[in-house]
Protein backbone atom coordinates (compact mmCIF):
# COMPACT_ATOMS: atom_id res chain seq x y z
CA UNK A 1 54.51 59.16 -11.52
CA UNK A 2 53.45 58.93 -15.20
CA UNK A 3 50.50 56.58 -16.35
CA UNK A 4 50.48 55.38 -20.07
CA UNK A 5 46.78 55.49 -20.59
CA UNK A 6 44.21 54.89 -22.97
CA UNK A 7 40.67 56.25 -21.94
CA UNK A 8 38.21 53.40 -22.65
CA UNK A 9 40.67 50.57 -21.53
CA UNK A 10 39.34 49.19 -18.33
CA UNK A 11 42.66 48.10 -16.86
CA UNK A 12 43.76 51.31 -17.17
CA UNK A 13 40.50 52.70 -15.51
CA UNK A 14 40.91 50.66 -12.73
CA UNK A 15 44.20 51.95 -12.08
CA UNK A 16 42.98 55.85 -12.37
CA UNK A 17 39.99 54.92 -9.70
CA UNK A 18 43.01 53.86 -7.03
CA UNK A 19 45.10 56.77 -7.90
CA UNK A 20 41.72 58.94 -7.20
CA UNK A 21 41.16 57.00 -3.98
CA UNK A 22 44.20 57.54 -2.66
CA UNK A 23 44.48 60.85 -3.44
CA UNK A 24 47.80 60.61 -5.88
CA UNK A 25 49.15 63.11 -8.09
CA UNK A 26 50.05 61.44 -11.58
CA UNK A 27 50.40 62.44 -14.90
CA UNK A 28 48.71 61.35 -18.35
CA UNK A 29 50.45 60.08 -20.54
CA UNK A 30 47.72 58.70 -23.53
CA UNK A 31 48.58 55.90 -25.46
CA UNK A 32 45.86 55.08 -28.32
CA UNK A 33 45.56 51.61 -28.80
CA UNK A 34 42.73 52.65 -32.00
CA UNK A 35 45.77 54.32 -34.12
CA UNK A 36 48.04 51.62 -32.52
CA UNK A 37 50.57 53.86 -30.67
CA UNK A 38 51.12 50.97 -28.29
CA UNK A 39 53.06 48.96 -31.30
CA UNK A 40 55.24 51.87 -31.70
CA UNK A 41 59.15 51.26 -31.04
CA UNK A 42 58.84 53.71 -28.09
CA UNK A 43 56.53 52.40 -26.40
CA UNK A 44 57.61 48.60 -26.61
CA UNK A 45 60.93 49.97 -25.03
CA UNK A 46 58.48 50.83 -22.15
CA UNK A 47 56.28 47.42 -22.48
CA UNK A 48 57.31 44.92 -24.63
CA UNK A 49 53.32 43.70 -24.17
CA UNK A 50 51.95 46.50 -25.81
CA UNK A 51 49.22 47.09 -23.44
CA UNK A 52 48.52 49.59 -21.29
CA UNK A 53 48.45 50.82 -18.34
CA UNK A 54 52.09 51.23 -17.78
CA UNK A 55 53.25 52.68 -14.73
CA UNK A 56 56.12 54.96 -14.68
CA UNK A 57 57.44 55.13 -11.14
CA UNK A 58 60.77 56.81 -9.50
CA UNK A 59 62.05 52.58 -9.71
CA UNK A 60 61.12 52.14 -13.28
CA UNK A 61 58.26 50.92 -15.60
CA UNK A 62 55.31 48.67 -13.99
CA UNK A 63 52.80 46.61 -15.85
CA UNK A 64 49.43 44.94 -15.18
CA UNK A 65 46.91 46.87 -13.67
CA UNK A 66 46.34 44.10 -10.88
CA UNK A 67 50.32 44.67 -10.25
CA UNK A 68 50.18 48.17 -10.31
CA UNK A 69 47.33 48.49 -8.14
CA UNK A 70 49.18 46.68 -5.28
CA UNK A 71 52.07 48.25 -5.60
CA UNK A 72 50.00 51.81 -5.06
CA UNK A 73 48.38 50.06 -2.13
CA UNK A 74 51.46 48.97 -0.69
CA UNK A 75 52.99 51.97 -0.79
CA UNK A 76 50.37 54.58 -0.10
CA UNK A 77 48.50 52.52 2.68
CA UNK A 78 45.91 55.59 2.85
CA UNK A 79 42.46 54.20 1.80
CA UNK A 80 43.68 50.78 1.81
CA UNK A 81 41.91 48.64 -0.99
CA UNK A 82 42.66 45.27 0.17
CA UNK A 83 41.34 44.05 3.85
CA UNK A 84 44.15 42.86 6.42
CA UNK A 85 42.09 39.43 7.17
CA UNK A 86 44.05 36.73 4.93
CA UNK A 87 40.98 34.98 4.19
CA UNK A 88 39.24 38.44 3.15
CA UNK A 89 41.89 39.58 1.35
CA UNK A 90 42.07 36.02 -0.44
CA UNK A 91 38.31 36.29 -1.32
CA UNK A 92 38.24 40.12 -2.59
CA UNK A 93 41.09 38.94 -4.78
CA UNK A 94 38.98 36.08 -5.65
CA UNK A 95 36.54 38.89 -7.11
CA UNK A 96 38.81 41.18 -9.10
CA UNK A 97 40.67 37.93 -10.86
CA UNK A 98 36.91 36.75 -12.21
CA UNK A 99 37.04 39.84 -13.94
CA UNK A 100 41.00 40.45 -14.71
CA UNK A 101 41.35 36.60 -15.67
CA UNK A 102 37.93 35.17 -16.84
CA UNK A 103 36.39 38.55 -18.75
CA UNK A 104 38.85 41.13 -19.66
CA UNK A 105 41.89 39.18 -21.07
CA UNK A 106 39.48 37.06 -23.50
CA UNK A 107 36.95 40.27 -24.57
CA UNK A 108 40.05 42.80 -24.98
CA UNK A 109 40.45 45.21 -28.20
CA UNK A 110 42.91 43.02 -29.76
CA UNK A 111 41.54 39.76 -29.07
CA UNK A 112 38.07 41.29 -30.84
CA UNK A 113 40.57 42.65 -33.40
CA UNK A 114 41.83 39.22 -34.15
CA UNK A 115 38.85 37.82 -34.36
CA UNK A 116 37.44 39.95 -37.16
CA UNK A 117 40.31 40.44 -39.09
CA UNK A 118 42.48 37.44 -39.25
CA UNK A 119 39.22 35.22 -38.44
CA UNK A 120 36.90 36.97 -40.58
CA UNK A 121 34.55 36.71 -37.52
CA UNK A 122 31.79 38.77 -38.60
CA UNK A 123 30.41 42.04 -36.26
CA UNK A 124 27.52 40.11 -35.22
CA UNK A 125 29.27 36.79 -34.31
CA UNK A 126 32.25 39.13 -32.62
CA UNK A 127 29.25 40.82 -30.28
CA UNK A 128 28.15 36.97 -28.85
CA UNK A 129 31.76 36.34 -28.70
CA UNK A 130 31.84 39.31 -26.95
CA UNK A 131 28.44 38.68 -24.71
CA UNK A 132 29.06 34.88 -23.92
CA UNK A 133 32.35 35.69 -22.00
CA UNK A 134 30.44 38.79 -19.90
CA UNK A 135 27.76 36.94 -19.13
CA UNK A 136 29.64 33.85 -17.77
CA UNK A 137 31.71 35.81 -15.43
CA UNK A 138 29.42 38.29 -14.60
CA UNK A 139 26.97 35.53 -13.75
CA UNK A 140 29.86 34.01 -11.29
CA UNK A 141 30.84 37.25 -9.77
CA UNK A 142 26.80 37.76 -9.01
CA UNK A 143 26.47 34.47 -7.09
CA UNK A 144 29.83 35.14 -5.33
CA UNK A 145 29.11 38.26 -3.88
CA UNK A 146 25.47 38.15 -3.57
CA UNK A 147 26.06 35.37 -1.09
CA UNK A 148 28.72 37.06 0.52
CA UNK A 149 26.20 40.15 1.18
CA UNK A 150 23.59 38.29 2.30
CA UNK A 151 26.25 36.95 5.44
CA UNK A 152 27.87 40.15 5.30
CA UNK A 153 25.44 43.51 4.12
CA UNK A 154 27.65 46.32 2.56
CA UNK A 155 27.55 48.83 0.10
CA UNK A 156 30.75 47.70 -2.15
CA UNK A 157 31.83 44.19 -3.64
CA UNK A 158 33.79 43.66 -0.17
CA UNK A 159 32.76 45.72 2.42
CA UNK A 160 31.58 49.05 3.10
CA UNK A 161 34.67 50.79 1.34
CA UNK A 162 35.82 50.64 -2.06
CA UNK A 163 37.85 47.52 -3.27
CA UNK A 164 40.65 46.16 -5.76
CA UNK A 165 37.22 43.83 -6.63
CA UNK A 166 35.01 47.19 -7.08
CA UNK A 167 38.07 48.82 -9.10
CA UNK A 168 37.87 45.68 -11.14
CA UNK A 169 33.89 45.59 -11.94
CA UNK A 170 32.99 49.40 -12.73
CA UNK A 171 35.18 49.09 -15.71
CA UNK A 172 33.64 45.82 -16.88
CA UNK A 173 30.22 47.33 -16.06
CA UNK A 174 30.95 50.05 -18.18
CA UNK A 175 32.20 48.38 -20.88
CA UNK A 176 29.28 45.86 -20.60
CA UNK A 177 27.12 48.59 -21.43
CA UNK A 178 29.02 50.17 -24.19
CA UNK A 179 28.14 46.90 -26.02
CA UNK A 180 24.65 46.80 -25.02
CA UNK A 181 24.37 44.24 -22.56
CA UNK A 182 21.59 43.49 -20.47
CA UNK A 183 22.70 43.99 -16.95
CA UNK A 184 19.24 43.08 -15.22
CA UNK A 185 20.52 39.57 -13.96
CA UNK A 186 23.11 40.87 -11.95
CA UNK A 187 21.24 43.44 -9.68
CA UNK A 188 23.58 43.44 -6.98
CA UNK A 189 26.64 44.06 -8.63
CA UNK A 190 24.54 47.21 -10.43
CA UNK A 191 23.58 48.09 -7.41
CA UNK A 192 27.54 48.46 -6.08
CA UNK A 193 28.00 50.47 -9.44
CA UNK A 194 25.55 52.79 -8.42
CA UNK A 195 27.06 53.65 -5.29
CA UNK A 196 30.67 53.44 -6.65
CA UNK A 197 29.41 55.74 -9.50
CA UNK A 198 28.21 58.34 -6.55
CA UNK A 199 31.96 58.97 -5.42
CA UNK A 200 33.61 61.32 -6.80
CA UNK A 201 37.11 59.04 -7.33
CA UNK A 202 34.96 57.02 -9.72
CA UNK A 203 33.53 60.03 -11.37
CA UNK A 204 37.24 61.84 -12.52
CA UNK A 205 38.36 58.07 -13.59
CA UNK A 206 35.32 57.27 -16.00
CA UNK A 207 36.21 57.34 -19.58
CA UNK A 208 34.05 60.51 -20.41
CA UNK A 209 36.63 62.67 -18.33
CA UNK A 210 39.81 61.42 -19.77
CA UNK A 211 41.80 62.74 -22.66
CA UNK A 212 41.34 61.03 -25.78
């Protein structure tokens, strides 16, 4: 398998924390969405979306990191990152889509790249932009799980192994931080960074150890 990556783009990081997790051999394939590789003709052959990640399996190209993630889960049951319950399954997926649906798709480098340059937004009104949509999901996704830990105690968002909803939030943690963020309302989720931070599958997919 072949991932079209970019280093700092969180849907691609949560895909590089399940291959780690599940132990999977892929290769790198960096796409830089700063010198806007992913508008290339090439790479539109690949994903007419222009975003990454992009898959690159022995069936053909897969999309959405959400997708992707299932598919690897499906298919290499090993460290399974969904539970079997229906209605625990239902609510970890609840978790990852407040992030994949409510954050990412609205705070993304081209939306913010739209907004200053066919907007004119300036860089201070782009960083509340930017803040207003982290806090109001991040605020949700702290009342949903906090709840569910205090009828359920456990070290990740959904239980006492990683999750597609702890794949999901590390990446919006991290980027939360990168734009200076005050993360001190949402103690448990840092607290389920911390310990997802302490395995080493989370360590090998932060942006730091990635090719630029």
């Amino acid at each position: 398998m072949t991932l079209y990556d970019y280093f700092r783009s969180s849907a691609a990081y949560r895909v590089r924390i399940a291959l780690n997790l599940k132990g999977l051999q892929c290769q790198s394939h960096p796409v830089s969405l700063v010198e806007q590789e992913q508008q290339t003709p090439a790479y539109q052959a690949i994903n007419p979306s222009q975003l990454v990640p992009t898959l690159e399996t022995e069936h053909g190209y897969l999309s959405q990191s959400l997708a992707i993630i299932e598919y690897l889960d499906e298919c290499y049951p090993q460290s399974p990152l969904l539970p079997s319950d229906p209605w625990q399954k239902a609510q970890c997926r609840e978790l990852a889509l407040i992030v994949a649906c409510d954050i990412h798709p609205v705070n993304n480098l081209r939306v913010l790249n739209y907004l200053t340059g066919e907007l004119n937004v300036s860089p201070d009104d782009k960083l509340v932009w930017y803040h207003h949509w982290l806090k109001a999901g991040l605020a949700a996704l702290e009342a949903r799980v906090a709840s569910r830990h205090q009828q359920h105690p456990s070290a990740f968002c959904c239980g006492n192994t990683p999750s597609l909803a702890d794949l999901c939030l590390i990446p919006q943690l991290y980027n939360a931080r990168r734009f200076e963020l005050d993360l001190s309302p949402y103690p448990t989720l840092v607290r389920i960074d911390e310990t997802c931070q302490a395995l080493e599958a989370f360590r090998q997919a932060h942006p730091d150890n990635q090719a630029k």
